[in-house]
Protein backbone atom coordinates (compact mmCIF):
# COMPACT_ATOMS: atom_id res chain seq x y z
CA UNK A 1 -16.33 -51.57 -3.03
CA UNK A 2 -13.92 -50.46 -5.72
CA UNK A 3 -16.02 -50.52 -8.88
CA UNK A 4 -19.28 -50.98 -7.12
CA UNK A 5 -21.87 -49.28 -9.75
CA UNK A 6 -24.92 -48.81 -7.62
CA UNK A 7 -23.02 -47.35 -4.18
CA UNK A 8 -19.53 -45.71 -6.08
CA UNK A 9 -19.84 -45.41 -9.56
CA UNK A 10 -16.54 -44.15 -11.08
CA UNK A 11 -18.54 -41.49 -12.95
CA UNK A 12 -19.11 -39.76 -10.02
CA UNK A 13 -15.82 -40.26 -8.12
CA UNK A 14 -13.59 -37.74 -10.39
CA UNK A 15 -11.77 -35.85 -7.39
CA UNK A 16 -11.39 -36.54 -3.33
CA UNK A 17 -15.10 -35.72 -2.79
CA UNK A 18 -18.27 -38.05 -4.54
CA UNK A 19 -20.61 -35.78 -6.14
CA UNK A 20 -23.28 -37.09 -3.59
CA UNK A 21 -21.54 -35.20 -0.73
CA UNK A 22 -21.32 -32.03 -2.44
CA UNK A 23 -24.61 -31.89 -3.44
CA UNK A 24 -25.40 -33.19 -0.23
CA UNK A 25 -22.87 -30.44 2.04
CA UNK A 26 -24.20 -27.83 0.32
CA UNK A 27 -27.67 -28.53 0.98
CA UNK A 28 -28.26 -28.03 -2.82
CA UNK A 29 -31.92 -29.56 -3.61
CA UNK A 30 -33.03 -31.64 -6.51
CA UNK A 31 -32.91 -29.29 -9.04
CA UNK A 32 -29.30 -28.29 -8.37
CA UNK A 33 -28.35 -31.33 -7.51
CA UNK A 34 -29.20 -32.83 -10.85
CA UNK A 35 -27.55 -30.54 -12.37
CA UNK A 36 -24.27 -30.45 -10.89
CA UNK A 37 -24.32 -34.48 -10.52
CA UNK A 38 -24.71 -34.16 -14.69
CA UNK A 39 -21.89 -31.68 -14.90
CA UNK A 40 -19.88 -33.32 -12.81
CA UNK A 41 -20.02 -36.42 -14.87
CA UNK A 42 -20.72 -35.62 -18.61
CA UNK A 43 -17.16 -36.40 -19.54
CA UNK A 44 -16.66 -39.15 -17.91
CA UNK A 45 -20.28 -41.38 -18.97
CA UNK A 46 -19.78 -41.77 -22.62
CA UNK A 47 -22.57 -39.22 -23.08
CA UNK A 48 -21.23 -35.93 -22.99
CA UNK A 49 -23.76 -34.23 -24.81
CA UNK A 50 -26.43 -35.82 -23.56
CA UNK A 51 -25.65 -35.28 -19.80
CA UNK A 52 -24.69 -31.66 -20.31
CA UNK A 53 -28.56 -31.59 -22.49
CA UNK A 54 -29.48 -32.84 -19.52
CA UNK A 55 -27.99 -30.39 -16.72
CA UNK A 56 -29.30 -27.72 -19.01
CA UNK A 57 -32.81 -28.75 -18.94
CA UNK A 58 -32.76 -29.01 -15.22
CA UNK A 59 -30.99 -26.11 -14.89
CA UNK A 60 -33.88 -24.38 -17.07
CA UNK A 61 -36.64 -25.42 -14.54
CA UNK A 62 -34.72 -24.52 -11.74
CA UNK A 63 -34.75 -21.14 -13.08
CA UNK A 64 -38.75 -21.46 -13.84
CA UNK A 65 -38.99 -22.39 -10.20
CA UNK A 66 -37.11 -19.48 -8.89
CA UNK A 67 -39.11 -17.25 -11.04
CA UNK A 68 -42.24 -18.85 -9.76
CA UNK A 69 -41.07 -18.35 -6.45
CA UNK A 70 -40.30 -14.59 -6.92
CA UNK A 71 -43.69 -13.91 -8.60
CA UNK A 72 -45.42 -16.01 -5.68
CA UNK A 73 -47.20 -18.23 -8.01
CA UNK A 74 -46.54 -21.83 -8.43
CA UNK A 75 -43.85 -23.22 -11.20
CA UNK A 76 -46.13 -25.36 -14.23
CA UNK A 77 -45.94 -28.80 -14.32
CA UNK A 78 -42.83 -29.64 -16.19
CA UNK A 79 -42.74 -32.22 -19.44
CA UNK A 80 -40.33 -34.98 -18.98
CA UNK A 81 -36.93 -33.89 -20.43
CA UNK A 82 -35.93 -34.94 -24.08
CA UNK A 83 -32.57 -36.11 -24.52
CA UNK A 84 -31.60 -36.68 -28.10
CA UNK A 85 -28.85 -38.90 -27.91
C-alpha cells in the first residue's frame, strides 16, 4: 500500500505520524480535525491556497461553536464553505 490514495495518500503522510492519528490521538473532533488535516497538507496538494482557505473557514466555525457553547445557545447553521480556487 505504497501510493494507495484512498487508505495512505502521500498528502497526508509528510512526517512518521499520518495526519489521521493525530487528529485521531488527540481526540480532536471534526472541526479541528479539518483543520489541521488542511494544514497539514496545503503544501503538499497542489492547492495551497485553497486548503489553507479552507482550514480557515473551519477554523472560523469552530470558533462560532465555542462561542455558542460559552453563551449556552446553539451555533447557526453554517453555509457550505466557498473555496475560490
Amino acid at each position: 500500500m505504497t501510493n494507495d490514495m484512498v487508505h495512505r495518500p502521500p498528502h497526508y503522510r509528510q512526517g512518521t505520524i499520518e495526519v489521521i492519528e493525530v487528529i485521531e490521538r488527540l481526540d480532536l473532533g471534526y472541526h479541528a480535525g479539518q483543520v489541521v488535516k488542511y494544514v497539514s497538507r496545503y503544501r503538499y496538494k497542489g492547492a495551497p491556497v485553497q486548503d489553507l482557505q479552507k482550514a480557515l473557514w473551519y477554523l472560523g466555525r469552530l470558533i462560532e461553536i465555542e462561542e455558542a457553547k460559552r453563551r449556552g445557545d446553539q451555533p447557526d447553521t453554517p453555509n457550505t464553505p466557498v473555496v475560490e480556487g
